[in-house]
Protein backbone atom coordinates (compact mmCIF):
# COMPACT_ATOMS: atom_id res chain seq x y z
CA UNK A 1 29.14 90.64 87.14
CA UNK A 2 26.32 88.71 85.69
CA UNK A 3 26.60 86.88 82.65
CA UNK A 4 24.79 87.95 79.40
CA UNK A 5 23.16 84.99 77.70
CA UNK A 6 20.95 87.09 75.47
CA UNK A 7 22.19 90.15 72.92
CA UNK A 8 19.93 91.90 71.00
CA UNK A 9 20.36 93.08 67.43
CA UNK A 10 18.00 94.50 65.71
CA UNK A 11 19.33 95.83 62.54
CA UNK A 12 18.26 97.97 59.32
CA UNK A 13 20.73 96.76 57.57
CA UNK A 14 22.57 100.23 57.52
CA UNK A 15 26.13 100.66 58.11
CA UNK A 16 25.63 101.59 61.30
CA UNK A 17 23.30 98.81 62.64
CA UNK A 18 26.21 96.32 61.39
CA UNK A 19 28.58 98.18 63.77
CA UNK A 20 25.78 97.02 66.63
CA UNK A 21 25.74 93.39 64.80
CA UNK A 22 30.02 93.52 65.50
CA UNK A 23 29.32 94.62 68.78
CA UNK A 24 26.66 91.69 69.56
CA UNK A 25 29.00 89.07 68.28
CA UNK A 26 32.04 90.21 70.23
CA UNK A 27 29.78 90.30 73.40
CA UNK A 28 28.33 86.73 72.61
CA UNK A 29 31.90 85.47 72.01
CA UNK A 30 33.02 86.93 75.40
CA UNK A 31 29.80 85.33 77.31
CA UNK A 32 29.34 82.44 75.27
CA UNK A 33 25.64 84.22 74.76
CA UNK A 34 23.22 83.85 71.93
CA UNK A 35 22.24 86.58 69.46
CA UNK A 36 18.65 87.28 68.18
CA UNK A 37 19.01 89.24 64.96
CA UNK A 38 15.69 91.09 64.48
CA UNK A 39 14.56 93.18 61.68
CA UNK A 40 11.42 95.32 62.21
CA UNK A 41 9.16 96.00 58.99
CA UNK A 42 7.50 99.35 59.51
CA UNK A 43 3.62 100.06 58.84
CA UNK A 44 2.85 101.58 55.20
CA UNK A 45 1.88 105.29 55.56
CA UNK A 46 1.49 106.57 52.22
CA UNK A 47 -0.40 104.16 50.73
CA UNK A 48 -0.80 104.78 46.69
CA UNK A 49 -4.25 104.46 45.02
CA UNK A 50 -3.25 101.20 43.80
CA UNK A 51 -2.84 99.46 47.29
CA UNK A 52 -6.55 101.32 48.43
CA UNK A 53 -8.20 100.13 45.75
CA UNK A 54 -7.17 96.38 46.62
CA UNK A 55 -5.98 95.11 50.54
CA UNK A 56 -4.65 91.91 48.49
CA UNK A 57 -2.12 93.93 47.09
CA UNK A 58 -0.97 95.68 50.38
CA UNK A 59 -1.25 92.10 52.07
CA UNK A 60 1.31 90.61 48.76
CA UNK A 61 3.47 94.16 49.39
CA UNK A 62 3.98 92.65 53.31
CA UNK A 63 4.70 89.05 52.42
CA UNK A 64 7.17 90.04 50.07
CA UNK A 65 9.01 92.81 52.52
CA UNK A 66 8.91 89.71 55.49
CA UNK A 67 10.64 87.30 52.99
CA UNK A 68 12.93 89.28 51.67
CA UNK A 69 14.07 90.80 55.37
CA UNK A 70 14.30 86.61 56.62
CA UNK A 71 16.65 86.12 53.70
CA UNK A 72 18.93 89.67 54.46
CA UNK A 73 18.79 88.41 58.04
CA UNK A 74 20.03 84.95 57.25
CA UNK A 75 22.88 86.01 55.17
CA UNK A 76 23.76 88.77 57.91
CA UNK A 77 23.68 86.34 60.32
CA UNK A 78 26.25 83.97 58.29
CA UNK A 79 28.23 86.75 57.17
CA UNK A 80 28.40 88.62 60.27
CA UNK A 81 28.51 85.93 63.34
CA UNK A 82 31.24 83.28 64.21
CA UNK A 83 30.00 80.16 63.41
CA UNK A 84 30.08 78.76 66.94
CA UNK A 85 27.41 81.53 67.94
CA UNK A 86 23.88 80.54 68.05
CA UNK A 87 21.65 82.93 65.95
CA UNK A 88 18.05 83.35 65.97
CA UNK A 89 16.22 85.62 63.47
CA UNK A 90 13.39 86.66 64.07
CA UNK A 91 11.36 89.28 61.27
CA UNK A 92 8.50 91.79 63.01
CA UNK A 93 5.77 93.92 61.80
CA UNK A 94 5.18 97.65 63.56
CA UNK A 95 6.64 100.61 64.72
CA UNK A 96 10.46 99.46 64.72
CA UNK A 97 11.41 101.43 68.57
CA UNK A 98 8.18 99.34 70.08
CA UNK A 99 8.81 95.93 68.52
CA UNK A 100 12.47 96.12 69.37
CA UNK A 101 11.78 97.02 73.29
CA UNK A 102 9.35 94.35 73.39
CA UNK A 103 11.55 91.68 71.97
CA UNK A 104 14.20 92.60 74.59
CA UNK A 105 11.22 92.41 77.51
C-alpha cells in the first residue's frame, strides 16, 4: 500500500468537518503525513445596498472574513493536531467544492 504523505482538510468549522479534522490527524499519525487545513471563503451573493454603493467596503468585508478564518484555522490546527504533525493552513476565496478539489490536484 502506498504511503499517504498529504491529508486534506478542509473544514467549516462545523461539528462535522472537525470529525474529518480527527480523521486527518489519525491518518497523519499512522503515515507520519502532513495535514493542510484549508478553509474556503465563499463569494458574496446578496450583496446589500451598502456594499454596491462602495467596492471598498466589499473589499474590507473580504479582508476581514480571510483574517478571521487564518486565526480559526490556527487555533484548530493547535487544538485539533498532535504537536509532532506538520500543519499548513492555507485560507481560499471561491466556490468552496472547486477550491477544495483543486487544492487536492
Amino acid at each position: 500500500m502506498a504511503a499517504i504523505r498529504r491529508i486534506l482538510c478542509p473544514t467549516d468549522f462545523s461539528e462535522p468537518s472537525l470529525e474529518g479534522i480527527k480523521a486527518g490527524n489519525d491518518l497523519a499519525l499512522r503515515f507520519s503525513g502532513e495535514v493542510v487545513l484549508i478553509h474556503v471563503i465563499p463569494p458574496v451573493h446578496a450583496i446589500t445596498p451598502a456594499f454596491v454603493s462602495s467596492g471598498r467596503m466589499l473589499g474590507d468585508y473580504y479582508e476581514e472574513m480571510v483574517r478571521v478564518a487564518k486565526d480559526a484555522l490556527q487555533e484548530t490546527a493547535e487544538r485539533c493536531f498532535s504537536k509532532d504533525i506538520p500543519v499548513q493552513t492555507l485560507v481560499l476565496r471561491g466556490n468552496p467544492p472547486d477550491e477544495i478539489v483543486r487544492t487536492a490536484v
